[in-house]
PDB file of N, CA and C in Angstrom:
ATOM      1  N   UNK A   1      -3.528 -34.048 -28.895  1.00  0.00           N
ATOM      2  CA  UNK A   1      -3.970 -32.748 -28.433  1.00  0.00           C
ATOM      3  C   UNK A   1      -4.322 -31.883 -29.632  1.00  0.00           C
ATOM      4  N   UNK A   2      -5.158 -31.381 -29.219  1.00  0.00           N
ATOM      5  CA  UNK A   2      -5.803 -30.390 -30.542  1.00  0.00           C
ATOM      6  C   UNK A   2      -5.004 -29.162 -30.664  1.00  0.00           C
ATOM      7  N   UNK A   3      -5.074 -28.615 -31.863  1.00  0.00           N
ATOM      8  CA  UNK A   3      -3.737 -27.546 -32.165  1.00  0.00           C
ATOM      9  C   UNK A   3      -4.124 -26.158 -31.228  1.00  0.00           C
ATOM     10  N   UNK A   4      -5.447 -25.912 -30.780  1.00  0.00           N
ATOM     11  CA  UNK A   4      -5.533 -25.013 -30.026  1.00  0.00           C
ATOM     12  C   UNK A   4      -4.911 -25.066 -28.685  1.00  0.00           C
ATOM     13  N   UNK A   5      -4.987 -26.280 -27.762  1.00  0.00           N
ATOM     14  CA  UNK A   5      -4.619 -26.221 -26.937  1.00  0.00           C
ATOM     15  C   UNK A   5      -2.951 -26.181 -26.777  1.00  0.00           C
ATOM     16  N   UNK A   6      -2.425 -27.059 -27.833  1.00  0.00           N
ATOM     17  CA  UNK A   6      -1.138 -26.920 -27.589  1.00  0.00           C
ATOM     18  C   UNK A   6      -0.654 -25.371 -28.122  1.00  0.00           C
ATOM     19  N   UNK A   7      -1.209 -24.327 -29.181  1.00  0.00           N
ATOM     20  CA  UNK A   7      -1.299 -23.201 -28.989  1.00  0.00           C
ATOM     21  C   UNK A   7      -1.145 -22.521 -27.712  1.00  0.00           C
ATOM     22  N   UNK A   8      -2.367 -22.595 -26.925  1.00  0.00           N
ATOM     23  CA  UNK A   8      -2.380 -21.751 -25.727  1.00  0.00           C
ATOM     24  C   UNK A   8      -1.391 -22.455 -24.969  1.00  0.00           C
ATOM     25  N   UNK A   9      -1.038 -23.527 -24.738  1.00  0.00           N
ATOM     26  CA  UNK A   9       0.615 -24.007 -24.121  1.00  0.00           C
ATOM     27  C   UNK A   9       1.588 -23.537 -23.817  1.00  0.00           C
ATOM     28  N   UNK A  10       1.954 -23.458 -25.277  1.00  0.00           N
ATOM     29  CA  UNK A  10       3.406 -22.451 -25.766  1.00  0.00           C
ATOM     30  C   UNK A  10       3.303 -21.514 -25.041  1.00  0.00           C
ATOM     31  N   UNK A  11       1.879 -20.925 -25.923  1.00  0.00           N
ATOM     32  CA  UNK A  11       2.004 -19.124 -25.270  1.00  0.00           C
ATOM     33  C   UNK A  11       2.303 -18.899 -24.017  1.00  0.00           C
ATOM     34  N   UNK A  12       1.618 -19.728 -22.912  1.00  0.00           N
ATOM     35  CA  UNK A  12       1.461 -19.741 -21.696  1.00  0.00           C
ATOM     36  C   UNK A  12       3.212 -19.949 -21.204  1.00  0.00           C
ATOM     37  N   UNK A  13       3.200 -20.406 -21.828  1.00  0.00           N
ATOM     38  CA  UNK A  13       5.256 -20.963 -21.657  1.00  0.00           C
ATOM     39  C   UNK A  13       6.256 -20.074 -21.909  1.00  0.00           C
ATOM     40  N   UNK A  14       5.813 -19.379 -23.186  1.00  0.00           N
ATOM     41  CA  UNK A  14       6.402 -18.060 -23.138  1.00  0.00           C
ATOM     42  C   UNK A  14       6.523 -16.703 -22.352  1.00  0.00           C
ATOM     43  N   UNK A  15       5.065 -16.373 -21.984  1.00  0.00           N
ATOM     44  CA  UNK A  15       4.685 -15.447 -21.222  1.00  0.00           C
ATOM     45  C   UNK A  15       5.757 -15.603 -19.940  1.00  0.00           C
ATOM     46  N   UNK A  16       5.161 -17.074 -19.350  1.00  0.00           N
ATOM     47  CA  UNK A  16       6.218 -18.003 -18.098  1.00  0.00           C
ATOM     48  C   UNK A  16       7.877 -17.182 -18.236  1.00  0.00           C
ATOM     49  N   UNK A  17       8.501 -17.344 -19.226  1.00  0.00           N
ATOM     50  CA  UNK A  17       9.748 -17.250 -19.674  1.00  0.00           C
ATOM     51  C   UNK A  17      10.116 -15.785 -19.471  1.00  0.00           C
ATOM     52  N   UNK A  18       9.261 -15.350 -19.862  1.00  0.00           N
ATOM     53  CA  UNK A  18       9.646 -13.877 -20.194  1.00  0.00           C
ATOM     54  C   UNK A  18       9.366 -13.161 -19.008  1.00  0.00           C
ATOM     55  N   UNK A  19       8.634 -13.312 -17.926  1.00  0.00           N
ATOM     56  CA  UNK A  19       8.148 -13.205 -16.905  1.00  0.00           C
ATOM     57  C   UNK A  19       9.354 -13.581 -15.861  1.00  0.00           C
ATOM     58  N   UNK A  20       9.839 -14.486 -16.187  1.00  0.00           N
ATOM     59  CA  UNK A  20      11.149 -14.864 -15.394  1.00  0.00           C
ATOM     60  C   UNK A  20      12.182 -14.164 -15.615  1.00  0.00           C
ATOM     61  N   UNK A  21      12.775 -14.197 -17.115  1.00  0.00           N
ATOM     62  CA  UNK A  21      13.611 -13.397 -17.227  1.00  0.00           C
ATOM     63  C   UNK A  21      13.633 -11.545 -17.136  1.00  0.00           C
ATOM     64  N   UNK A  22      12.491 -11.180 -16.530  1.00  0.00           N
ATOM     65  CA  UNK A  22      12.181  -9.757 -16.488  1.00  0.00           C
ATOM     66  C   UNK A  22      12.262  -9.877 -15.282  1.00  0.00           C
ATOM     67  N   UNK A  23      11.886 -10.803 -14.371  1.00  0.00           N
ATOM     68  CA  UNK A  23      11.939 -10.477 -12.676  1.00  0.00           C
ATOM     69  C   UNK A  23      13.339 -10.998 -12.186  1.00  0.00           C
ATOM     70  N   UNK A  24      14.481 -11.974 -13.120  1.00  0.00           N
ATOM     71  CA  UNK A  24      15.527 -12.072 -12.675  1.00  0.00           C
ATOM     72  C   UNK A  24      16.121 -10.697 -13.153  1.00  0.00           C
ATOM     73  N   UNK A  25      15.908 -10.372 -14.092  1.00  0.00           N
ATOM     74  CA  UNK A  25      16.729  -9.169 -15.223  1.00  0.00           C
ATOM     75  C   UNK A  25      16.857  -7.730 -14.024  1.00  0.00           C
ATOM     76  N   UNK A  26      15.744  -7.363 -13.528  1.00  0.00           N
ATOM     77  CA  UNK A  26      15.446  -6.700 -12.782  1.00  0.00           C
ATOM     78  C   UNK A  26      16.137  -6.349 -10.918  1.00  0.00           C
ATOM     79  N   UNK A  27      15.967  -7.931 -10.614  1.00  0.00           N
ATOM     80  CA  UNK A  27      16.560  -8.235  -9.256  1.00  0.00           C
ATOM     81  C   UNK A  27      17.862  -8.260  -9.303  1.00  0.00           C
ATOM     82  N   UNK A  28      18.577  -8.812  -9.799  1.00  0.00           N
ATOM     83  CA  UNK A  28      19.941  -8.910 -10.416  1.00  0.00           C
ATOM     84  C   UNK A  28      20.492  -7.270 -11.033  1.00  0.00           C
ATOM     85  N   UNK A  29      19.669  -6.148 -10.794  1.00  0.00           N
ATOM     86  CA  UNK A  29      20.268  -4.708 -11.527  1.00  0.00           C
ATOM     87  C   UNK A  29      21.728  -4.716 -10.437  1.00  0.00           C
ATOM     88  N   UNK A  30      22.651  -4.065 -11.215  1.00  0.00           N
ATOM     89  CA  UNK A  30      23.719  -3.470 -10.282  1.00  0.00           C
ATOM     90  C   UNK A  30      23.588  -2.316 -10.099  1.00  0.00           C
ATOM     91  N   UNK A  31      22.685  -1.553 -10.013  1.00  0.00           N
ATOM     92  CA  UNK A  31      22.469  -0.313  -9.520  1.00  0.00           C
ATOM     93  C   UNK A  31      22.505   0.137  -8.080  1.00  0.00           C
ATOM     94  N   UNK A  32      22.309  -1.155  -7.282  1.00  0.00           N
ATOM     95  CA  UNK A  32      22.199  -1.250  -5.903  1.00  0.00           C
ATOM     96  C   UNK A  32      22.940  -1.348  -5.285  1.00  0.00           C
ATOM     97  N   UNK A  33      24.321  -2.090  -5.982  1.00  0.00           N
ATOM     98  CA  UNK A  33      25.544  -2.497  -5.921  1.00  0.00           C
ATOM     99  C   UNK A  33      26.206  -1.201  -5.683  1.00  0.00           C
ATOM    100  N   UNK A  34      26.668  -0.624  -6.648  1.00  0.00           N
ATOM    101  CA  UNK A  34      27.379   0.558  -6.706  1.00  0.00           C
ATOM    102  C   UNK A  34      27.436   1.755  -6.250  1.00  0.00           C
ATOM    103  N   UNK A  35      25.772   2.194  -6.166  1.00  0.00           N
ATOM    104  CA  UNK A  35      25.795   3.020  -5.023  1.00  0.00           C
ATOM    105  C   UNK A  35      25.402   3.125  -3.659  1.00  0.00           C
ATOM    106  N   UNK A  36      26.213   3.320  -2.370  1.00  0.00           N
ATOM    107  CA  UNK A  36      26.284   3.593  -1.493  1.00  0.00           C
ATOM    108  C   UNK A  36      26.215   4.801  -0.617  1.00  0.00           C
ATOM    109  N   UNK A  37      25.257   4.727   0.235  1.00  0.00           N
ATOM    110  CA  UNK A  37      24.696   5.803   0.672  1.00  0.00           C
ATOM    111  C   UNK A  37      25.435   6.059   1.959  1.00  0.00           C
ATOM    112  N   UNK A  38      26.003   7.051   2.591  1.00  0.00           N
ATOM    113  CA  UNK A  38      26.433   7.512   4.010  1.00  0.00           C
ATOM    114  C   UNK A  38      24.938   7.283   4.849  1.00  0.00           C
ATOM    115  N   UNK A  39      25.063   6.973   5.690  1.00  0.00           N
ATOM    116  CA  UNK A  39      24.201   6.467   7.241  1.00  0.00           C
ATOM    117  C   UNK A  39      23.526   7.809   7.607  1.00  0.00           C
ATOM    118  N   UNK A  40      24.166   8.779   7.619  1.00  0.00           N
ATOM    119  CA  UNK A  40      23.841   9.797   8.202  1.00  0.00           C
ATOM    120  C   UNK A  40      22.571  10.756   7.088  1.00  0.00           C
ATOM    121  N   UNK A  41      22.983  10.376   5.923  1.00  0.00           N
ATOM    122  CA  UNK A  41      22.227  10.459   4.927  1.00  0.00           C
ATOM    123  C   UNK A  41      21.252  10.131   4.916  1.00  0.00           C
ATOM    124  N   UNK A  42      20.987   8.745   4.851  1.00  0.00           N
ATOM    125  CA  UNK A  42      19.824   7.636   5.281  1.00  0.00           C
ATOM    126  C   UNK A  42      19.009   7.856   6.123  1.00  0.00           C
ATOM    127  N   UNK A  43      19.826   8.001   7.417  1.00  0.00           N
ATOM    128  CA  UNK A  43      18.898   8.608   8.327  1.00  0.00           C
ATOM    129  C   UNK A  43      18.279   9.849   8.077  1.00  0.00           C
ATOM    130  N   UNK A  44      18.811  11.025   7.678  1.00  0.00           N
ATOM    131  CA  UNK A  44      18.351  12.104   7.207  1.00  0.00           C
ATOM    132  C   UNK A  44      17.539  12.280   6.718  1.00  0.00           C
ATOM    133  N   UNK A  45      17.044  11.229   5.501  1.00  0.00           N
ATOM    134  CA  UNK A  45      16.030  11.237   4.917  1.00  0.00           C
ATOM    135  C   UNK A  45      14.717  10.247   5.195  1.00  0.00           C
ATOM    136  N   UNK A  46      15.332   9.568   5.870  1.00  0.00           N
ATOM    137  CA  UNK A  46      13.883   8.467   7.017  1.00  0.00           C
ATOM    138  C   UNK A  46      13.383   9.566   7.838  1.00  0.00           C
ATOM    139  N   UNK A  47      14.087  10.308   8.251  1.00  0.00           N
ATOM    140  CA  UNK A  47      13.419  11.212   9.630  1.00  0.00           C
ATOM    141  C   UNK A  47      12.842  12.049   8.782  1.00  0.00           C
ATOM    142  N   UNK A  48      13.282  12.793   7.310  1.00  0.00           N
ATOM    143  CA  UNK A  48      12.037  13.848   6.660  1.00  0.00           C
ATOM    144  C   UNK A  48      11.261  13.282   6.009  1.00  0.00           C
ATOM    145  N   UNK A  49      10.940  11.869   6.087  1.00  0.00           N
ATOM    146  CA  UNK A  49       9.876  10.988   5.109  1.00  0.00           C
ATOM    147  C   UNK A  49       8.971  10.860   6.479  1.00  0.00           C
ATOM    148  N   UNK A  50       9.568  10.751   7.691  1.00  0.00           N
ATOM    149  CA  UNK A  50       8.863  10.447   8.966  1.00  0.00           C
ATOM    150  C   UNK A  50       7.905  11.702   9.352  1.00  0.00           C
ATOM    151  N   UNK A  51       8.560  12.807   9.060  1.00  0.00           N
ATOM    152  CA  UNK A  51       8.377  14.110   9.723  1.00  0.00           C
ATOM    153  C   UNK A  51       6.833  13.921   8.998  1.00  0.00           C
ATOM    154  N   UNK A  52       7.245  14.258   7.404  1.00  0.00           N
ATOM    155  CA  UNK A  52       6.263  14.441   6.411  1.00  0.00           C
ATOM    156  C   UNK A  52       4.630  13.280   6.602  1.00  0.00           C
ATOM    157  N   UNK A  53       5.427  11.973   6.952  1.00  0.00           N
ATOM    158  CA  UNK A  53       3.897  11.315   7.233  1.00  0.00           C
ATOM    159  C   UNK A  53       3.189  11.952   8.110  1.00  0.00           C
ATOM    160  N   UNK A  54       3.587  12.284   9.474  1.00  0.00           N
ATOM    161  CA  UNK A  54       3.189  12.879  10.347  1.00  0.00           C
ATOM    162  C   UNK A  54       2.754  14.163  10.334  1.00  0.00           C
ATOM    163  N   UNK A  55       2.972  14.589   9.443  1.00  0.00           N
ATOM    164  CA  UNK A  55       2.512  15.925   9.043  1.00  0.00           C
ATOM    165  C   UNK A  55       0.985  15.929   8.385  1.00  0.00           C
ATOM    166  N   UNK A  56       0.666  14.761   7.091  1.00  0.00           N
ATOM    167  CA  UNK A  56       0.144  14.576   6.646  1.00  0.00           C
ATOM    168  C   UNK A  56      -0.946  13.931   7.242  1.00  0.00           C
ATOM    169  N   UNK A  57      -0.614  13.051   8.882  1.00  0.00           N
ATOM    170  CA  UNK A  57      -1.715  12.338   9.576  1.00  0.00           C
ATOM    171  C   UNK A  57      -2.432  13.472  10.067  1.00  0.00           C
ATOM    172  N   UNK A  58      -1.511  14.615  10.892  1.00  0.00           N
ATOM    173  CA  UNK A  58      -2.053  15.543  11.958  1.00  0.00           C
ATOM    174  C   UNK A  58      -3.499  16.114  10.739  1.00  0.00           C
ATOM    175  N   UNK A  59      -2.444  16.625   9.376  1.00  0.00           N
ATOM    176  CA  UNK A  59      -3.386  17.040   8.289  1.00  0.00           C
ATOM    177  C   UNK A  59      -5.080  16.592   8.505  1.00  0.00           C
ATOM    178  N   UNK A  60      -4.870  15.056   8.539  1.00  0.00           N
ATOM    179  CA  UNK A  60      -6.092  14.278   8.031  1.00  0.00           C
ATOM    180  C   UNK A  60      -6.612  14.557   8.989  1.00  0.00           C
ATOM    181  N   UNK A  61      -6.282  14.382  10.340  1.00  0.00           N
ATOM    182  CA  UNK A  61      -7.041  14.255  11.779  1.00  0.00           C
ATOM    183  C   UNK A  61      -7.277  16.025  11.604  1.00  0.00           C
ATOM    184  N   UNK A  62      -7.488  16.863  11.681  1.00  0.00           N
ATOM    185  CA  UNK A  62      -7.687  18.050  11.261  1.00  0.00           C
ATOM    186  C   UNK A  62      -8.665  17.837  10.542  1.00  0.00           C
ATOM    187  N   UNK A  63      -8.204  17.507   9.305  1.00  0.00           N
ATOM    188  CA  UNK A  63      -9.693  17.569   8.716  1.00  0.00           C
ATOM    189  C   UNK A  63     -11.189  17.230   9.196  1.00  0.00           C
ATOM    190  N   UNK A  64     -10.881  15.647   9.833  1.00  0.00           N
ATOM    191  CA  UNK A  64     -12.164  14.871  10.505  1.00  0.00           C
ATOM    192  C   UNK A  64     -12.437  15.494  11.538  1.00  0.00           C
ATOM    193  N   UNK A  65     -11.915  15.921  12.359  1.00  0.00           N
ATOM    194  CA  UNK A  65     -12.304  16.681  13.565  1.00  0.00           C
ATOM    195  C   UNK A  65     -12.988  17.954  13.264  1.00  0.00           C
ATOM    196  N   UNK A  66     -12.861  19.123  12.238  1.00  0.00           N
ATOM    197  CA  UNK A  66     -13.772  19.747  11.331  1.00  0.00           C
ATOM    198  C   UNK A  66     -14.953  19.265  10.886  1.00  0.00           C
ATOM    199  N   UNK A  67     -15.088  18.297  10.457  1.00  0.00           N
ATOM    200  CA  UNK A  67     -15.864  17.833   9.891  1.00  0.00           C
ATOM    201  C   UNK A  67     -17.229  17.264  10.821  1.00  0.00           C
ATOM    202  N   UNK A  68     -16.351  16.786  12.238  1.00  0.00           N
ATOM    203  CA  UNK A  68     -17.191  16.575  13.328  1.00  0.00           C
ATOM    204  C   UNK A  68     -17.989  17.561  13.769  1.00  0.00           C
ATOM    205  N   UNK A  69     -16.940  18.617  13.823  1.00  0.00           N
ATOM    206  CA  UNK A  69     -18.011  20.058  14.243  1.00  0.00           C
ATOM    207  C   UNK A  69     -18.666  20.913  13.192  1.00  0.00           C
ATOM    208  N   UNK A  70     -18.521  20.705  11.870  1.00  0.00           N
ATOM    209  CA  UNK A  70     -19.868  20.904  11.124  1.00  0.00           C
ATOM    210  C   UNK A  70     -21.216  19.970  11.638  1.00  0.00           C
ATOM    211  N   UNK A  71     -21.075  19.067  11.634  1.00  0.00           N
ATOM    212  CA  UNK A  71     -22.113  18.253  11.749  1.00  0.00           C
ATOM    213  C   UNK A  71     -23.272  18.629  13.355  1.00  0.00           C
ATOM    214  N   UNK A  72     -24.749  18.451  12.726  1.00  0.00           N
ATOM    215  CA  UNK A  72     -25.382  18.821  14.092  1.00  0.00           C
ATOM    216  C   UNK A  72     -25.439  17.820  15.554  1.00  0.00           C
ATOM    217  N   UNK A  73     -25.735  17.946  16.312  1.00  0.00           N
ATOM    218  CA  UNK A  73     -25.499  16.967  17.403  1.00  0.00           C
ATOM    219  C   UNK A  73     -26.041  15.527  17.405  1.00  0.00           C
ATOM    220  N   UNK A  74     -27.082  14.992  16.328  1.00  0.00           N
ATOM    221  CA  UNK A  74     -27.682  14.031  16.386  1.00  0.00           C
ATOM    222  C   UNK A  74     -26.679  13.142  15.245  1.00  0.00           C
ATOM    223  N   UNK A  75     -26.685  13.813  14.925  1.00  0.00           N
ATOM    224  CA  UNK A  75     -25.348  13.777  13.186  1.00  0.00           C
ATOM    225  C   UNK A  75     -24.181  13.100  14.332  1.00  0.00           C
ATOM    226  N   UNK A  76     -23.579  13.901  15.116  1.00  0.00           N
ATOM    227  CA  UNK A  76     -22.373  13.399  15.920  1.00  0.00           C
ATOM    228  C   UNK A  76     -22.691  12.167  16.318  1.00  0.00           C
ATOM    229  N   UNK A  77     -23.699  11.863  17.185  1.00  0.00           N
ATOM    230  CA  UNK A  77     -23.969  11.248  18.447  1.00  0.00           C
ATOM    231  C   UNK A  77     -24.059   9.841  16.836  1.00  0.00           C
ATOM    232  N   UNK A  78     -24.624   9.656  16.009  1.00  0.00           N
ATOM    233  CA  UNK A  78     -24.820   8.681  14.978  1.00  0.00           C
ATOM    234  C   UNK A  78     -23.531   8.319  14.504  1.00  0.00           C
ATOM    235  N   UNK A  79     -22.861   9.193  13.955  1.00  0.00           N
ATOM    236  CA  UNK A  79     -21.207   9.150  13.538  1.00  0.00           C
ATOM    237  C   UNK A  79     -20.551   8.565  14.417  1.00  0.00           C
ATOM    238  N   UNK A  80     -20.808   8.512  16.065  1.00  0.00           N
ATOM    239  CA  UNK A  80     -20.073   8.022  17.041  1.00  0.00           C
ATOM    240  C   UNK A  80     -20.214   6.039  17.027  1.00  0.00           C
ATOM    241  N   UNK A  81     -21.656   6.229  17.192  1.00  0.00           N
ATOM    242  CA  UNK A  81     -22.007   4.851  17.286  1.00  0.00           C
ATOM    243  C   UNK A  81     -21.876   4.042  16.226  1.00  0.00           C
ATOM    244  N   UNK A  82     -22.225   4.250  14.626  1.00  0.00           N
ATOM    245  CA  UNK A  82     -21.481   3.677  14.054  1.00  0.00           C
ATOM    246  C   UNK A  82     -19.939   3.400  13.882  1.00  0.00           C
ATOM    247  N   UNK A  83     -19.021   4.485  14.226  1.00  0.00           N
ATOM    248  CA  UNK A  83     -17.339   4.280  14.860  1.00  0.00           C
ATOM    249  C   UNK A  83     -17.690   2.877  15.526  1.00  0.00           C
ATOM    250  N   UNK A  84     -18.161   3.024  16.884  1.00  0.00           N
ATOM    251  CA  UNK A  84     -18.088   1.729  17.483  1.00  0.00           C
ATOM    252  C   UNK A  84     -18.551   0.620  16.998  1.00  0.00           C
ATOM    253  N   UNK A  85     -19.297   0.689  16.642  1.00  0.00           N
ATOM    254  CA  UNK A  85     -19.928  -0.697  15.594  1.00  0.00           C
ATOM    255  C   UNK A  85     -18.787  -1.104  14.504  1.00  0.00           C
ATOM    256  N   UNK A  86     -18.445   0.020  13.984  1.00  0.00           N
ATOM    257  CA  UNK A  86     -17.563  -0.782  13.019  1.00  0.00           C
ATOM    258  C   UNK A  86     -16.260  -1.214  13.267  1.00  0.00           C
ATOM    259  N   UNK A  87     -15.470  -0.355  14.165  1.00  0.00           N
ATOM    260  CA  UNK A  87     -14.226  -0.986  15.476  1.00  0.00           C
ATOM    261  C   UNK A  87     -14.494  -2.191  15.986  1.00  0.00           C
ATOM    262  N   UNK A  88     -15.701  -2.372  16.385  1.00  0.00           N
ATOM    263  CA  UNK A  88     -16.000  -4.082  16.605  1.00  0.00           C
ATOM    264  C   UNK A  88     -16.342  -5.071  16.216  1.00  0.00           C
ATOM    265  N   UNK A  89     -17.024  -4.839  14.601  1.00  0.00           N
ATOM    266  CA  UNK A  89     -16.949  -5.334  13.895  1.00  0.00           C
ATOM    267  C   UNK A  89     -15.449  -6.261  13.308  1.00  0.00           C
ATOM    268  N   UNK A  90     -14.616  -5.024  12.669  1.00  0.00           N
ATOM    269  CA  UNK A  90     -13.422  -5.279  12.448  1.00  0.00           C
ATOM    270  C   UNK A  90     -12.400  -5.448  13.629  1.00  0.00           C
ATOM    271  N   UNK A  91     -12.163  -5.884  14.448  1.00  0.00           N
ATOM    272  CA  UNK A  91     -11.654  -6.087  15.169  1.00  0.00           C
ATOM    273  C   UNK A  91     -10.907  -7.748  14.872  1.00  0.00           C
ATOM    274  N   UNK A  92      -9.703  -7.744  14.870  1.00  0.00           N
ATOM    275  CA  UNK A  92      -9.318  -9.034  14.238  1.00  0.00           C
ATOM    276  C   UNK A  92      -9.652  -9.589  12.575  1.00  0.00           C
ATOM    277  N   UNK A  93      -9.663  -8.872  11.942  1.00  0.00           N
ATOM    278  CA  UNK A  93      -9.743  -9.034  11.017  1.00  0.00           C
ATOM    279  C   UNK A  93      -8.646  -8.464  10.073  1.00  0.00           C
ATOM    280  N   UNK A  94      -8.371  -8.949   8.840  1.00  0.00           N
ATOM    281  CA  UNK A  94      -7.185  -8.597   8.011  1.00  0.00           C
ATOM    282  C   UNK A  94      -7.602  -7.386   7.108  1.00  0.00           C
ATOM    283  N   UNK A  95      -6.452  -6.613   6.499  1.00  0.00           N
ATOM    284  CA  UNK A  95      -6.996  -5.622   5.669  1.00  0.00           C
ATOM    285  C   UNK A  95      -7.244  -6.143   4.016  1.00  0.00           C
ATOM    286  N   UNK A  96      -8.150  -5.691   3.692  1.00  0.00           N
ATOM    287  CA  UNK A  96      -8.630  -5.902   2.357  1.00  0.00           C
ATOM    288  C   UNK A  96      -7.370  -6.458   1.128  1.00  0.00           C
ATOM    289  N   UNK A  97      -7.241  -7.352   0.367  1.00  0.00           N
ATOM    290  CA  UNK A  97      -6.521  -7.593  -0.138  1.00  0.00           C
ATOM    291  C   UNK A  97      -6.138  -6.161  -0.967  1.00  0.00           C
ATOM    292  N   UNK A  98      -6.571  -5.373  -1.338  1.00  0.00           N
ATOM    293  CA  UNK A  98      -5.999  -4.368  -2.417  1.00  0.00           C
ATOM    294  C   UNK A  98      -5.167  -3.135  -1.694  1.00  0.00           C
ATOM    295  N   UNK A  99      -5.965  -3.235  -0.025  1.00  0.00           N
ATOM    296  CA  UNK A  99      -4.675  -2.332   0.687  1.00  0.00           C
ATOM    297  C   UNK A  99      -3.924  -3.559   0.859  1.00  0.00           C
ATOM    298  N   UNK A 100      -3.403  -4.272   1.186  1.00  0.00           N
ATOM    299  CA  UNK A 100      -2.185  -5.232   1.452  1.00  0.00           C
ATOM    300  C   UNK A 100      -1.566  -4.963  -0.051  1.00  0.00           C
ATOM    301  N   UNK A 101      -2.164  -5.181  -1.178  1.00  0.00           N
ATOM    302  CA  UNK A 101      -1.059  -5.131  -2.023  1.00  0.00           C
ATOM    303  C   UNK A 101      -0.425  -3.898  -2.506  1.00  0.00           C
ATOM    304  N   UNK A 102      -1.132  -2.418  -2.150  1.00  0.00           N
ATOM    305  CA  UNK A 102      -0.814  -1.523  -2.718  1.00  0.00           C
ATOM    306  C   UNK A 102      -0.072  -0.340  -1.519  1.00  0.00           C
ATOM    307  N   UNK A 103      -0.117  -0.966  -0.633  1.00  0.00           N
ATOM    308  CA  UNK A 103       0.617  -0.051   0.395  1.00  0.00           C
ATOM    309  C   UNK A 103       2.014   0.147   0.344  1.00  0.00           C
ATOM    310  N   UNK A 104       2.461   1.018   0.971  1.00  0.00           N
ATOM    311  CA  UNK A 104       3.668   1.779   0.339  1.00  0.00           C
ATOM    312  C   UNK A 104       4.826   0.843   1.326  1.00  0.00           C
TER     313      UNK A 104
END
């Protein structure tokens, strides 16, 4: 084997290594361990993370619905039919790999 390739080898072996020991190093924290949260707590704060999404959807839907009634009637009636076209389009279909990986 030529010295380059067994070069890029190693490296590749190392990276491997270090990559492992950062995702065991990590999973393995006892931080998770030790502290314990009361239930009532937990819940407390799911229901104001809940509240808040919902706050933030009504937000958005607000906005678009504005946005509908700027627009003139031929503007609507176009905005509509493409909606449907593209609802049926996508219909059964998966979401884009970069929302799957970056969603919360």
């Amino acid at each position: 084997m030529s010295k380059i390739i067994k070069f890029s080898l190693i490296r590749s072996l190392t990276h491997f290594v270090i990559l492992c020991f950062l995702f065991f190093s990590f999973s393995c924290s006892s931080t998770k361990r030790g502290s314990k949260i009361p239930k009532n707590k937990e819940k407390y704060t799911e229901q104001k993370i809940e509240e808040q999404k919902e706050k933030e959807r009504e937000a958005v839907e607000e906005l678009r619905e504005r946005h509908r009634e700027n627009q003139d009637k031929a503007t609507r009636k176009r905005m509509k039919r493409n909606e449907r076209r593209m609802k049926r389009k996508r219909k059964g279909k998966r979401l884009p790999f970069w929302k799957r990986w970056f969603r919360k």
